[in-house]
Protein backbone atom coordinates (compact mmCIF):
# COMPACT_ATOMS: atom_id res chain seq x y z
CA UNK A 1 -21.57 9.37 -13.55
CA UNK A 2 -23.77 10.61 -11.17
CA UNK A 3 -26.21 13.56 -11.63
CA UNK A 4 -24.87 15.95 -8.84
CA UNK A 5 -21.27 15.54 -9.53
CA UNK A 6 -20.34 18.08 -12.56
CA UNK A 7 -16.56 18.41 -13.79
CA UNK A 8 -15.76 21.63 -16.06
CA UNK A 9 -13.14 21.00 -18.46
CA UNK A 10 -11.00 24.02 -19.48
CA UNK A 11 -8.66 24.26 -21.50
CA UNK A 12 -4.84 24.98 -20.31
CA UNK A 13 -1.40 26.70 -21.94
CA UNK A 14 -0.77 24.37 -25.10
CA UNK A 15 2.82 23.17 -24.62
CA UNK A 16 4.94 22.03 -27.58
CA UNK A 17 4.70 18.78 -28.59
CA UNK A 18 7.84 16.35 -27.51
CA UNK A 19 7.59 12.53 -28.71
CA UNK A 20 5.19 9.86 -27.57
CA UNK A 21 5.84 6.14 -26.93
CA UNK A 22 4.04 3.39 -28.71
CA UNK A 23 3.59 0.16 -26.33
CA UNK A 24 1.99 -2.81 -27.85
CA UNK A 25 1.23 -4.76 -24.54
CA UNK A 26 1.32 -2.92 -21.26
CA UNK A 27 3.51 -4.27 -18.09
CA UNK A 28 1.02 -4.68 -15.31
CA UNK A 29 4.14 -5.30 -12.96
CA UNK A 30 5.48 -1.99 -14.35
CA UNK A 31 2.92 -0.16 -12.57
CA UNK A 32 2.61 1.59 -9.61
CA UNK A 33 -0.23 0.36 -7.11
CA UNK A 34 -0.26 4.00 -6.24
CA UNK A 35 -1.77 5.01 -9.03
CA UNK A 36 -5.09 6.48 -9.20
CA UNK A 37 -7.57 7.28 -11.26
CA UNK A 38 -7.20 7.85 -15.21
CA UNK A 39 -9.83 4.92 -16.48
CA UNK A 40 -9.49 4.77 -20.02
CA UNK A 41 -12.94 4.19 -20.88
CA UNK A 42 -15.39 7.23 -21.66
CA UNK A 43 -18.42 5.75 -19.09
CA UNK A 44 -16.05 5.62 -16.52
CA UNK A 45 -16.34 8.30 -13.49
CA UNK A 46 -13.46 10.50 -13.49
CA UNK A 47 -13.23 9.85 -9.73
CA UNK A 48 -14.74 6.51 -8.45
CA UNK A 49 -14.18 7.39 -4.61
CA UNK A 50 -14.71 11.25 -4.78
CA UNK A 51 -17.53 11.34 -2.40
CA UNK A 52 -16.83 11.09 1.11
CA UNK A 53 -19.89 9.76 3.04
CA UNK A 54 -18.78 10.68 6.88
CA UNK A 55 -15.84 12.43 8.51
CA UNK A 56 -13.29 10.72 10.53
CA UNK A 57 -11.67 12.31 13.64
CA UNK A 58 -8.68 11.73 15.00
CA UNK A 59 -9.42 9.99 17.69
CA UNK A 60 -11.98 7.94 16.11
CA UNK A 61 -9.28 7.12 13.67
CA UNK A 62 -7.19 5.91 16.39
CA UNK A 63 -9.96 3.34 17.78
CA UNK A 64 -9.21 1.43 14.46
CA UNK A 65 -5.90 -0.79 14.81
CA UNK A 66 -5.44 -0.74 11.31
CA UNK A 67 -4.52 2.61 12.06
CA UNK A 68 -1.47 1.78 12.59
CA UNK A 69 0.72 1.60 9.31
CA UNK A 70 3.21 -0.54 10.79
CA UNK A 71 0.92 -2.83 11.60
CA UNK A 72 -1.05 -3.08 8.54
CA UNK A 73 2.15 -3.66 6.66
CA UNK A 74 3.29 -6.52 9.00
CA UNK A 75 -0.58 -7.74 8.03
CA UNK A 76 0.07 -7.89 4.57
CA UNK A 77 3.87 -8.85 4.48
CA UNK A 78 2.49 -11.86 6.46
CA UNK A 79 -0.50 -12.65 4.21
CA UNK A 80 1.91 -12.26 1.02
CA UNK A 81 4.00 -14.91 2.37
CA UNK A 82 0.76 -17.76 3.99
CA UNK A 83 -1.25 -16.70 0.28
CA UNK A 84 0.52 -15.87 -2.38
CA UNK A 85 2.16 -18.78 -4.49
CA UNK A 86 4.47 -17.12 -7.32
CA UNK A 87 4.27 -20.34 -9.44
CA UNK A 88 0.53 -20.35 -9.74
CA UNK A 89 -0.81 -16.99 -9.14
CA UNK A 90 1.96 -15.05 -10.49
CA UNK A 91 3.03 -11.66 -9.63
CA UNK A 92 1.57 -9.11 -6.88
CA UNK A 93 0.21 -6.32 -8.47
CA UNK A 94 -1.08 -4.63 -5.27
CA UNK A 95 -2.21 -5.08 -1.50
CA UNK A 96 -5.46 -3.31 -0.35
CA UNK A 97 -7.05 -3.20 2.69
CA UNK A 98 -10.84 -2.07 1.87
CA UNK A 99 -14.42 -2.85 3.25
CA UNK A 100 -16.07 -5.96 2.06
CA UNK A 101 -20.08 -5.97 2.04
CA UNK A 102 -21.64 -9.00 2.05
CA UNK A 103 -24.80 -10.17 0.66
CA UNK A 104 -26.57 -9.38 4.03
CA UNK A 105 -25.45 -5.84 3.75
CA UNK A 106 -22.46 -6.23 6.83
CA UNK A 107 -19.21 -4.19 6.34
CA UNK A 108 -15.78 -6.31 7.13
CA UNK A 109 -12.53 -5.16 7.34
CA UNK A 110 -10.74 -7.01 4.73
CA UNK A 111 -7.14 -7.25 3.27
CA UNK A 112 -7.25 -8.21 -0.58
CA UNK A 113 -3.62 -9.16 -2.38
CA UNK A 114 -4.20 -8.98 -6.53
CA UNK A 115 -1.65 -10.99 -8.28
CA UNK A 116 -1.75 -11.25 -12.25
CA UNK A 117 -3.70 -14.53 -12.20
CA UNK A 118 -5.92 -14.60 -8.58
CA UNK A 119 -7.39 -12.18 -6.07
CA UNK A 120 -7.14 -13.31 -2.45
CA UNK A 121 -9.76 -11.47 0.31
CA UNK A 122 -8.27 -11.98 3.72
CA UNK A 123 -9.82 -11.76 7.28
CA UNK A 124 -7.12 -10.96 9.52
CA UNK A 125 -6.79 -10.26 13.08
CA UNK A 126 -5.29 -6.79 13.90
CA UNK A 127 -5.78 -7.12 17.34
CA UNK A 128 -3.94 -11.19 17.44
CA UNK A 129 -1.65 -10.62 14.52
CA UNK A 130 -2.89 -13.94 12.24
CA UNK A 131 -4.74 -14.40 9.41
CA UNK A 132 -8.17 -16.34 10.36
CA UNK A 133 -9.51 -17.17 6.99
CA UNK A 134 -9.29 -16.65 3.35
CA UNK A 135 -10.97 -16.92 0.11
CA UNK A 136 -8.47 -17.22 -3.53
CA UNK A 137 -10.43 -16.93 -6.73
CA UNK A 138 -8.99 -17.27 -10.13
CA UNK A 139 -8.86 -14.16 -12.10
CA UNK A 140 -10.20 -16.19 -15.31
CA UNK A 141 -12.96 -17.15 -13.63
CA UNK A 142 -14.22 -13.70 -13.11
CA UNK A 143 -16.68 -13.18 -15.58
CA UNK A 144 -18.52 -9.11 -14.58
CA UNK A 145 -16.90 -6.47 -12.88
CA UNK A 146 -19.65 -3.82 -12.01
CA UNK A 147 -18.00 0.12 -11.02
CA UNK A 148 -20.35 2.64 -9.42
CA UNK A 149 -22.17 4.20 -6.57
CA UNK A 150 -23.86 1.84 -4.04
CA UNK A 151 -27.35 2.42 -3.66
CA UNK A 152 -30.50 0.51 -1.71
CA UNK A 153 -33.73 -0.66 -4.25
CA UNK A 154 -36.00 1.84 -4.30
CA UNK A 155 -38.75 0.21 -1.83
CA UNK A 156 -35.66 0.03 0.80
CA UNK A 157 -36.14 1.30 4.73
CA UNK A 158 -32.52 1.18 4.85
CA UNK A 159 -32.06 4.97 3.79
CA UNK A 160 -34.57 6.17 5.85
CA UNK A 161 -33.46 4.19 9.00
CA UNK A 162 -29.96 5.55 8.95
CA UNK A 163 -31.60 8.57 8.41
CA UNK A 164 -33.55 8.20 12.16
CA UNK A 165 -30.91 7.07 13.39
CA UNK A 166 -28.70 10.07 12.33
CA UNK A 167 -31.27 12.29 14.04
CA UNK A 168 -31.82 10.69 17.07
CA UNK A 169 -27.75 10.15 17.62
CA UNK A 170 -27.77 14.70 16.73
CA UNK A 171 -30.24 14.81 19.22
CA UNK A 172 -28.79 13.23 22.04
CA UNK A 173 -25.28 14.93 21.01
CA UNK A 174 -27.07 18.15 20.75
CA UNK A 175 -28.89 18.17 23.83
CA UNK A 176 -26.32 16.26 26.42
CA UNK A 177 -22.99 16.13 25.25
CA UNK A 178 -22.59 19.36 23.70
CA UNK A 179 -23.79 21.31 26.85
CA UNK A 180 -21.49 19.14 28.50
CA UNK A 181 -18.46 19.77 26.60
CA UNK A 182 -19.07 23.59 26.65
CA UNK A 183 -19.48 23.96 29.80
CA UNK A 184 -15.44 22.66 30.08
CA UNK A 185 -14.70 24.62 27.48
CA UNK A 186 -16.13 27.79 28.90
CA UNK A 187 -14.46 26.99 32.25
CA UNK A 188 -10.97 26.26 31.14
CA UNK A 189 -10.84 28.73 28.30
CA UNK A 190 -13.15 31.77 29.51
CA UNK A 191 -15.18 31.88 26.47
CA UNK A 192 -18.63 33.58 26.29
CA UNK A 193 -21.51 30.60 26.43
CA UNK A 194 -23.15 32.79 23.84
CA UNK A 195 -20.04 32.64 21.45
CA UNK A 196 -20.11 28.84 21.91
CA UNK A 197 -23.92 28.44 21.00
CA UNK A 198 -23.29 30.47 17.96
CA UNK A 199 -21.14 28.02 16.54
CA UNK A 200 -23.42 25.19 16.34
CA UNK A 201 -26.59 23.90 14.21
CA UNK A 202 -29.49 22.77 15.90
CA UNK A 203 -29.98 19.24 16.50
CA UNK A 204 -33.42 19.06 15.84
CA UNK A 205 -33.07 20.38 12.22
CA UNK A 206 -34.76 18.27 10.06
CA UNK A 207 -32.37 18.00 7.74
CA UNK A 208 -30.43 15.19 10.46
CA UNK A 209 -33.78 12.59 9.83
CA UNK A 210 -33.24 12.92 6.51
CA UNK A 211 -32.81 9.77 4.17
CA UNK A 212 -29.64 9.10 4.15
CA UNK A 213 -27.91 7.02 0.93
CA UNK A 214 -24.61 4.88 1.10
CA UNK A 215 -22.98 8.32 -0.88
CA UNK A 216 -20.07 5.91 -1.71
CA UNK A 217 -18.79 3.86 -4.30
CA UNK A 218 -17.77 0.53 -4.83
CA UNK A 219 -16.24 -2.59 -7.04
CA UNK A 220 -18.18 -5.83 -7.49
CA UNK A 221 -16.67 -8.71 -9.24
CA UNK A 222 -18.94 -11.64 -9.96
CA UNK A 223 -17.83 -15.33 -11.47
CA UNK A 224 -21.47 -16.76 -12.06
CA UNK A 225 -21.28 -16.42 -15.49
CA UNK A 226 -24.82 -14.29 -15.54
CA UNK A 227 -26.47 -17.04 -13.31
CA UNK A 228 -28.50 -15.35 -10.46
CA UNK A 229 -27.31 -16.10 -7.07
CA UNK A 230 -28.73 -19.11 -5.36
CA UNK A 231 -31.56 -19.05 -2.73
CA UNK A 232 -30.03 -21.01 -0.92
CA UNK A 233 -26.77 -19.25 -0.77
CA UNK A 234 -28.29 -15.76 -0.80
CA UNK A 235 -30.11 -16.09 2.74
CA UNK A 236 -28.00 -18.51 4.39
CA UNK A 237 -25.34 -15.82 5.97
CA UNK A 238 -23.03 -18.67 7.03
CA UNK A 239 -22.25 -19.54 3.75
CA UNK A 240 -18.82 -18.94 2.03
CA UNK A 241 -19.46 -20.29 -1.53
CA UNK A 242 -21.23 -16.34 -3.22
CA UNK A 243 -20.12 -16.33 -6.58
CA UNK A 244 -19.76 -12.28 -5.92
CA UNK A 245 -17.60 -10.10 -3.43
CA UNK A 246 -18.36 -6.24 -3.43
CA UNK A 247 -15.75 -3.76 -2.24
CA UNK A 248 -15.48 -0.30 -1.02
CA UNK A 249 -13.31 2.25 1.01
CA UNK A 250 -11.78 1.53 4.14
CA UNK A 251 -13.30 4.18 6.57
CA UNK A 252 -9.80 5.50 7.41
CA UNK A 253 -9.11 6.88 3.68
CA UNK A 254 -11.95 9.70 4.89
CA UNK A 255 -9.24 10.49 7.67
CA UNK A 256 -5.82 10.10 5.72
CA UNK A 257 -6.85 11.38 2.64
CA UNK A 258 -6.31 9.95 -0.74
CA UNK A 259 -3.09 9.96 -1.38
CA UNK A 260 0.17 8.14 -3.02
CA UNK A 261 0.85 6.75 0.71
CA UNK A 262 -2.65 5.94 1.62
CA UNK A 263 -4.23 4.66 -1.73
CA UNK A 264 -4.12 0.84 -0.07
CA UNK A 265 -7.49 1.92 1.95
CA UNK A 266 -8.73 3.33 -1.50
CA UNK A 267 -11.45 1.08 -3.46
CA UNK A 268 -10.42 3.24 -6.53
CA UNK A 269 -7.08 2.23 -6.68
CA UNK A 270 -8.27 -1.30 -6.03
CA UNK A 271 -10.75 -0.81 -9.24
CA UNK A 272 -8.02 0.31 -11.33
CA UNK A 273 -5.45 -2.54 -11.18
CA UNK A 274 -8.48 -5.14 -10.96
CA UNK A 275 -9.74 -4.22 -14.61
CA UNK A 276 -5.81 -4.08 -15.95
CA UNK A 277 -5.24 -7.55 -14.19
CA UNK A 278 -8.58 -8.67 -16.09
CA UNK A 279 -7.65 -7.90 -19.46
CA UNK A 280 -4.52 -9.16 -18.82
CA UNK A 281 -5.36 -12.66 -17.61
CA UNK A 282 -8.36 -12.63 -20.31
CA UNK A 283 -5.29 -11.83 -23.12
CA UNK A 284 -3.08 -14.42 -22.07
CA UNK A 285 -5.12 -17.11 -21.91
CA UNK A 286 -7.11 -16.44 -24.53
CA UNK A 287 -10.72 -16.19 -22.88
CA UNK A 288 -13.33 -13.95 -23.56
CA UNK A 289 -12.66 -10.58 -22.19
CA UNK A 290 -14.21 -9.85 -18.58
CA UNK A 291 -17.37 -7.97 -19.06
CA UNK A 292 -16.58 -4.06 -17.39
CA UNK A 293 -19.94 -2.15 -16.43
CA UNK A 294 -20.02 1.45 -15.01
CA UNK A 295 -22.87 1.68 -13.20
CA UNK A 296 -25.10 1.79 -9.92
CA UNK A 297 -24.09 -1.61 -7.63
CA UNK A 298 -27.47 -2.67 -5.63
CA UNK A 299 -27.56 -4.10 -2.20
CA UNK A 300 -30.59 -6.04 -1.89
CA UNK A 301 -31.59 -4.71 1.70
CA UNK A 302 -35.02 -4.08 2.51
CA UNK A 303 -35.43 -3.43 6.32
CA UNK A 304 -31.73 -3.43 7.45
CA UNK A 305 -31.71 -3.13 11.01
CA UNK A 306 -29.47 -6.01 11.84
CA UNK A 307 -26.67 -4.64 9.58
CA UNK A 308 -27.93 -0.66 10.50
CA UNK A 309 -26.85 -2.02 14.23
CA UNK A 310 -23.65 -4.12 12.96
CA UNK A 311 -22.34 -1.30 10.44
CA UNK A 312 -22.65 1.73 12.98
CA UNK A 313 -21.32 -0.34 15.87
CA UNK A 314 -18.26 -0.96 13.28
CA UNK A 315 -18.40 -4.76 14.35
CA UNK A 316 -16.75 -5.84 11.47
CA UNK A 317 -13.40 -4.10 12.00
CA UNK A 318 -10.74 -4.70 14.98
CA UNK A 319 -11.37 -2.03 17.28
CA UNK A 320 -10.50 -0.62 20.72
CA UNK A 321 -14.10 -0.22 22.37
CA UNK A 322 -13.66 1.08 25.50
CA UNK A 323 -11.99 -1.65 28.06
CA UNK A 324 -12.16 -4.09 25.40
CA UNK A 325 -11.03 -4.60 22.11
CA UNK A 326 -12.58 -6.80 19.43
């Protein structure tokens, strides 16, 4: 668990004790993909998406297409029926659709289906309606599932970048829009300019340049069994063959909030049924359990400035930008 995130446990009105159930083996298909939270283990955060790294406003919600629920469920319906063989992946435990980070540090909208024996990452097209491509891996062959915070190396501009670029983007809000936007406000609504300026910060306060850190958390699930990565894999971004995918929040759980209708954008949810399918596929076929860590997951980025530009610009996710829509 992280340093700055403190829980207080107190203790509540006892309540008289009524019965408890014993169950040997538990029913993965018996469980709600609702369900959050509640990791058995004692390293495990109590809250594995409790930090929210940036708000989402309504109408910035609405750029996204996956905003749309019908929509998404359509998606998913659709890829359940192209992707999902019941005969040789077995029951779906659960239909996400999170953020996928690559090796090169690029966010991608990404629907993921977990069944009992595979886990299927999906690139679909909100904007066409079709799947474009897919990647299936066997649940047995997943060797490491890392939970935790993603964070930069400690030599990484990446941080410090965002952090310039948060300034500069508070600056030019500050200075142009703002004024612009009270000046309507004023005229429409007869406010005070001075009651206006009151309410806001200003934009050249140094705390906007400063470094700024993913502040989320993620999943990565690795089948490499401990090998390092290729080199030639690792910088060749055209590749589909990395032994690793890493996983976090859709940006629209910030907006809907976390809860039992909206837990398919949530990477915690995601973590939960992953590490039940694990054991589960590791019990049945009588492999060596999956290896479970709780801790920090590293993105090896350095300078970042080609996926600072693609991951503020959103250019992994279906989007209405302006006149066009990509």
């Amino acid at each position: 668990m992280d340093r700055d995130e403190h829980h207080l446990l107190e203790e509540g009105p006892l309540e008289r004790f009524k019965g408890a159930t014993l169950q040997i083996q538990p029913d993965l298909t018996s469980r709600s993909p609702s369900a959050c939270g509640g990791f058995t283990p004692d390293n495990k955060p109590s809250k594995l998406g409790a930090l929210c790294p940036v708000s989402v406003s309504d109408l910035e919600a609405r750029e996204y297409f996956s905003s749309r629920d019908s929509l998404v469920h359509s998606a998913i319906d659709e890829c359940v029926r192209l992707f999902i063989n019941t005969n040789t992946d077995g029951e779906l435990l659960g239909a996400w659709l999170l953020t996928e980070i690559s090796l090169w540090d690029t966010e991608k909208e990404r629907i993921v289906l977990l069944t009992t024996n595979s886990m299927v990452t999906i690139k679909y097209d909100f904007i066409a309606t079709k799947a474009l491509e897919h990647q299936k891996v066997p649940l047995p062959a997943v060797d490491t599932v890392v939970v935790g915070e993603l964070i930069y190396p400690p030599g990484s501009m990446v941080p410090r970048l965002n952090g310039l670029a948060n300034g500069v983007m508070s600056v030019v809000k500050g200075c142009l829009l703002k004024p612009l936007q009270e000046r309507w406000t004023t005229s429409a609504s007869h406010m005070p300019q001075d009651n206006l300026n009151q309410q806001h910060t200003s934009p050249f306060d140094h705390v906007n340049f400063e470094p700024r850190p993913r502040n989320v958390r993620g999943v990565r699930a690795m089948w490499n069994k401990g090998e390092p990565v290729p080199f030639s894999k690792r910088w060749n971004p055209f590749t589909n063959e990395v032994p690793l995918c890493t996983y976090t929040s859709h940006p629209l759980l910030w907006h809907k909030g976390r809860d039992d209708g909206n837990t398919r954008f949530d990477v915690e949810s995601f973590a939960e049924r992953l590490t039940f399918a694990l054991d589960h596929a590791s019990a049945s076929n009588g492999n060596p359990p999956c290896k479970i860590d709780y801790q920090p997951i590293v993105l090896q980025n350095y300078v970042g400035i080609g996926s600072m530009i693609h991951n503020r610009n959103a250019l992994g996710f279906f989007k209405v930008r302006g006149k066009f829509s990509f």
